[in-house]
N, C-alpha and C. Protein backbone atom coordinates (compact mmCIF):
# COMPACT_ATOMS: atom_id res chain seq x y z
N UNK A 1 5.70 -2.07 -10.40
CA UNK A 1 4.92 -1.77 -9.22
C UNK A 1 5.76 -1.00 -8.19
N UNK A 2 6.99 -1.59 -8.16
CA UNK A 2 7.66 -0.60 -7.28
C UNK A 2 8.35 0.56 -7.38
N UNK A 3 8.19 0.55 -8.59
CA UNK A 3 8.61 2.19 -9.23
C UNK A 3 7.70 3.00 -9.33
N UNK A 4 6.30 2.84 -9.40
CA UNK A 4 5.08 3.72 -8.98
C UNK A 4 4.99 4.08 -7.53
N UNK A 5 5.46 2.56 -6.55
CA UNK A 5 5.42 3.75 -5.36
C UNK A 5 6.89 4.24 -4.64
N UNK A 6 7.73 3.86 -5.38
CA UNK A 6 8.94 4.69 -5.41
C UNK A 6 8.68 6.41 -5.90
N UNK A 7 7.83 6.24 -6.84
CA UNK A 7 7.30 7.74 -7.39
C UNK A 7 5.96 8.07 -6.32
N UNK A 8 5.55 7.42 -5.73
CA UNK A 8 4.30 7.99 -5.42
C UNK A 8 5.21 8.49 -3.89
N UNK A 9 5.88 8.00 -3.32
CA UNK A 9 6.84 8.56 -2.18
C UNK A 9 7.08 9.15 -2.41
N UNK A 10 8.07 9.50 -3.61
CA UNK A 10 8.44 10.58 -3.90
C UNK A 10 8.31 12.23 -3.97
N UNK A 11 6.64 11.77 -4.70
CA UNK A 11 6.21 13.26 -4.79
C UNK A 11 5.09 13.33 -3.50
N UNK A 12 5.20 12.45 -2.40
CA UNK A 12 4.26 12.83 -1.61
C UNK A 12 5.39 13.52 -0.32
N UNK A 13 6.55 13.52 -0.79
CA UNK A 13 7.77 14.34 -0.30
C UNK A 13 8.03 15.62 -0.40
N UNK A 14 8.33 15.54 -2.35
CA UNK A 14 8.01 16.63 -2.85
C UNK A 14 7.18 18.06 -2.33
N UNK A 15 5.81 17.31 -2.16
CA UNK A 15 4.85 17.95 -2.24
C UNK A 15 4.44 18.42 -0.52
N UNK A 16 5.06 17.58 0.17
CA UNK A 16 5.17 17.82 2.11
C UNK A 16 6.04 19.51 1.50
N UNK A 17 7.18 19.10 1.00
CA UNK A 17 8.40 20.03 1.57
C UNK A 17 7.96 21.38 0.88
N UNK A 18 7.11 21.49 -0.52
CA UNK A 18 6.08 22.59 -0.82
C UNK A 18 5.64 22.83 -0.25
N UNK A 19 4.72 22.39 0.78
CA UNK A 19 3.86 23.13 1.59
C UNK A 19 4.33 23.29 2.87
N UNK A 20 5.87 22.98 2.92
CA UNK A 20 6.57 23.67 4.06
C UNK A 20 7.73 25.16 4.07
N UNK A 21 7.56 25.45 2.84
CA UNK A 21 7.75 26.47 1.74
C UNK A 21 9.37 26.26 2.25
N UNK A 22 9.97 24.99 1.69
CA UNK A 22 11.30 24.67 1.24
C UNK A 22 12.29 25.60 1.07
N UNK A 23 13.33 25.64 1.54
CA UNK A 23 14.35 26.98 1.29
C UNK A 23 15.66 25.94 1.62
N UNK A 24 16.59 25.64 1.24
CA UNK A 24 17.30 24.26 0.77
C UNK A 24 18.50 24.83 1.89
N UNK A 25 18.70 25.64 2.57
CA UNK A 25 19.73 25.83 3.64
C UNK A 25 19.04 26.38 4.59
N UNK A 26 18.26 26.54 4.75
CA UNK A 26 17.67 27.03 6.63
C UNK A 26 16.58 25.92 6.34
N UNK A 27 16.38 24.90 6.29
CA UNK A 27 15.17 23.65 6.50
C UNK A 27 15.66 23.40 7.60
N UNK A 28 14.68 22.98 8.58
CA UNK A 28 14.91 22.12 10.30
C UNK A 28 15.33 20.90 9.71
N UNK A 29 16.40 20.54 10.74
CA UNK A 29 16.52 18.56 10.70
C UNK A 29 15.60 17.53 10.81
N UNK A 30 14.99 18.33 11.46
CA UNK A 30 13.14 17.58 12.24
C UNK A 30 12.75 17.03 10.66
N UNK A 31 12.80 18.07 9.79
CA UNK A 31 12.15 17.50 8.49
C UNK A 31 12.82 16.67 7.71
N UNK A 32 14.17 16.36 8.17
CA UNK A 32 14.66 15.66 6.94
C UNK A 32 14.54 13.73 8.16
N UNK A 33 14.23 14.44 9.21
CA UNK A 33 14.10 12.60 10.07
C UNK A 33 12.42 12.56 9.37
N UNK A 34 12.06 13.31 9.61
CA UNK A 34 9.94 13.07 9.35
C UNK A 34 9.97 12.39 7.96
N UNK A 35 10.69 12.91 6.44
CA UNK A 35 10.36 12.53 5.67
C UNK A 35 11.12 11.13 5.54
N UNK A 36 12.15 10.61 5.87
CA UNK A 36 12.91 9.26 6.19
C UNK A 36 12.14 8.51 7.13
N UNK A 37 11.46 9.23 8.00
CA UNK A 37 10.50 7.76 8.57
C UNK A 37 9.59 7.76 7.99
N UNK A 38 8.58 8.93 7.05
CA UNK A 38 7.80 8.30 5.99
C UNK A 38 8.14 7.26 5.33
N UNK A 39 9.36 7.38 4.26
CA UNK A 39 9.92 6.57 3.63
C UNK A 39 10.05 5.62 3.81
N UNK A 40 11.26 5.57 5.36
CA UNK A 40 10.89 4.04 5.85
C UNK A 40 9.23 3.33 5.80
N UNK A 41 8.66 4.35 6.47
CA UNK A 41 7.31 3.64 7.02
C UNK A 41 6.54 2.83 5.52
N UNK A 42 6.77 3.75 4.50
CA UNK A 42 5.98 3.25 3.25
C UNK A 42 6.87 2.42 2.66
N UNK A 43 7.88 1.58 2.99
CA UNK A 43 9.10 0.94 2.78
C UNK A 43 8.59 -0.45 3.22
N UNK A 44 8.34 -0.80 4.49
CA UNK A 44 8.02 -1.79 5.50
C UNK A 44 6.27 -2.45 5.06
N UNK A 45 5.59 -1.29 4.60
CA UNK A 45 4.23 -1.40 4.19
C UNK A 45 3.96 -1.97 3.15
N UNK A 46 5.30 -1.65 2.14
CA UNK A 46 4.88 -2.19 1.07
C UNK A 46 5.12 -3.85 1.35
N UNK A 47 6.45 -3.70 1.59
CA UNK A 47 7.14 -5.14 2.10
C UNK A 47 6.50 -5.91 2.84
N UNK A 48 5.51 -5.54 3.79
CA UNK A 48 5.15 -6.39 4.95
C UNK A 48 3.38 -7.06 3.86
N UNK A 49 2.71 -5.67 3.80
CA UNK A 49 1.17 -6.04 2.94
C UNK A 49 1.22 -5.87 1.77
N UNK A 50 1.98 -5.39 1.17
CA UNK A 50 1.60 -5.70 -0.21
C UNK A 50 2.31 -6.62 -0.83
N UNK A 51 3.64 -6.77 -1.17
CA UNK A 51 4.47 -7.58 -1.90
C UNK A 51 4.18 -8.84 -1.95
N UNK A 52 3.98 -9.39 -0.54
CA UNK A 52 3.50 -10.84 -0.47
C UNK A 52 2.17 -11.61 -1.39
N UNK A 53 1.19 -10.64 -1.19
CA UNK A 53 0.06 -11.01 -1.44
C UNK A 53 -0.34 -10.22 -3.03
N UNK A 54 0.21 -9.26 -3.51
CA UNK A 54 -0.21 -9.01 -4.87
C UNK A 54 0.89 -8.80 -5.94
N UNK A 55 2.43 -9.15 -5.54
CA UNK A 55 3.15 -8.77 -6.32
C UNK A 55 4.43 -10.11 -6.32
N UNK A 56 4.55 -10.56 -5.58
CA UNK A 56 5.34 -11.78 -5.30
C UNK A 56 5.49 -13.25 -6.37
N UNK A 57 6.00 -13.83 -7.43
CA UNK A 57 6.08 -14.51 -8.16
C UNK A 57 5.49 -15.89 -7.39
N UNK A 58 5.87 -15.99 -5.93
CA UNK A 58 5.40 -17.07 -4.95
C UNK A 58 3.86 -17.33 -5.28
N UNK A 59 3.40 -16.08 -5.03
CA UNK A 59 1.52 -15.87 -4.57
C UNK A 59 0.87 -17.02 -5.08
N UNK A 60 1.21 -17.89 -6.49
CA UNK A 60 0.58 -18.36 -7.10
C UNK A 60 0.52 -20.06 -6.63
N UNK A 61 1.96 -20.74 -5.69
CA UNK A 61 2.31 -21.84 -5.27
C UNK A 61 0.98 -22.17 -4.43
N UNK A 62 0.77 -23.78 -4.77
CA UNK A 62 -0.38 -24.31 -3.90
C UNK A 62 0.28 -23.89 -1.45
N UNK A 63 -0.67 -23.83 -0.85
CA UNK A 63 -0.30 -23.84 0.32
C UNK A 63 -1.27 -24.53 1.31
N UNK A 64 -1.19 -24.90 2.06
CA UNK A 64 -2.04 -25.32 3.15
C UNK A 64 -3.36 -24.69 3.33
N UNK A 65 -4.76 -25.09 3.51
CA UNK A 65 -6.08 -24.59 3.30
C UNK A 65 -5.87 -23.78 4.78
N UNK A 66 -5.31 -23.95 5.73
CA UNK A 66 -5.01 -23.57 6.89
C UNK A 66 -3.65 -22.80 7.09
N UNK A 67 -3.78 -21.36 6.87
CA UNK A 67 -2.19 -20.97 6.70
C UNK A 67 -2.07 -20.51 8.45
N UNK A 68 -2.61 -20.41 9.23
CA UNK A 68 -2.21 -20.30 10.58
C UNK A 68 -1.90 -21.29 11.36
N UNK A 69 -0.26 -21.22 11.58
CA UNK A 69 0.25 -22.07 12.19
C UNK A 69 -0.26 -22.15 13.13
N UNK A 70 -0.34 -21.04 14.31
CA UNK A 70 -0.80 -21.11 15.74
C UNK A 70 -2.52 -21.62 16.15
N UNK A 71 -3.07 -21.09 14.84
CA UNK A 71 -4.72 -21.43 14.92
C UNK A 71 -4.97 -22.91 15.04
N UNK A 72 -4.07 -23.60 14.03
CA UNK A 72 -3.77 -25.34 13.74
C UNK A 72 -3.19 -26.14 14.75
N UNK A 73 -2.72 -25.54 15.52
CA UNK A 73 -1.95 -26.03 16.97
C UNK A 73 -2.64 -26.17 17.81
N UNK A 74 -3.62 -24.98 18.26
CA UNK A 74 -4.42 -24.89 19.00
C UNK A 74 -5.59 -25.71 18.68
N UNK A 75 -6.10 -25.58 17.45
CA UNK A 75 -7.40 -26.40 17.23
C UNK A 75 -6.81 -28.06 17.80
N UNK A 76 -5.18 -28.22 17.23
CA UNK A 76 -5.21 -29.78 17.05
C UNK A 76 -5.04 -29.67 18.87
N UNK A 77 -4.38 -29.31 19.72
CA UNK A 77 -4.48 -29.41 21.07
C UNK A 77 -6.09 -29.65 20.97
N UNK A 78 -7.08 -28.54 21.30
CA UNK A 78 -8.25 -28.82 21.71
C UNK A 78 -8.99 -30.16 21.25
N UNK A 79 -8.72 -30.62 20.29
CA UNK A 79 -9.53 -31.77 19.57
C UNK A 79 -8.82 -32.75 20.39
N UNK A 80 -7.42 -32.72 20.59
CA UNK A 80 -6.96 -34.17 21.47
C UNK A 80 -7.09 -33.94 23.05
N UNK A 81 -7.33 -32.97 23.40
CA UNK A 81 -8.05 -32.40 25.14
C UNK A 81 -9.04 -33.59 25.20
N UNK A 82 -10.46 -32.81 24.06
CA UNK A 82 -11.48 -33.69 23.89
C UNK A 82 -11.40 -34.85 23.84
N UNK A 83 -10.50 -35.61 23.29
CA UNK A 83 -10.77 -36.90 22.85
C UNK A 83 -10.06 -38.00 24.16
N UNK A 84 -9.51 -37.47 24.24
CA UNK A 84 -8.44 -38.23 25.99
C UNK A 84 -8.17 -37.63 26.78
């Protein structure tokens, strides 16, 4: 999985610096930060939404029917407001 979008970065690099009609010693710097914060950016994306939830050996461990910590805090505050 991560070698498809290791390749799919790749040629969506590739294929930027084609249609910036590439010439490998007069390229701006501008382009070599733009395509590194792509990278990064599709770096963090994968890591942050995808890995967890469709690729992670974890995904499969039982967890709490309630995975929001802060939602569960709050509900349990409000229910003991109510009650005393």
């Amino acid at each position: 999985m991560i070698t498809s979008l290791f390749m799919a970065v790749i040629s969506a690099a590739a294929l930027f610096l084609h249609a910036m009609r590439y010439q490998p010693f007069s390229i701006d710097p501008r382009i070599y930060l733009l395509v590194a914060a792509l990278v990064s950016l599709g770096v963090m994306v994968y890591k942050i939404l995808i890995y967890p939830f469709a690729v992670s050996p974890l995904r499969h461990l039982p967890t709490p029917k309630v995975r929001a910590f802060l939602a569960c805090f709050i509900s349990t505050l409000l229910c003991a407001a109510m009650v005393g």
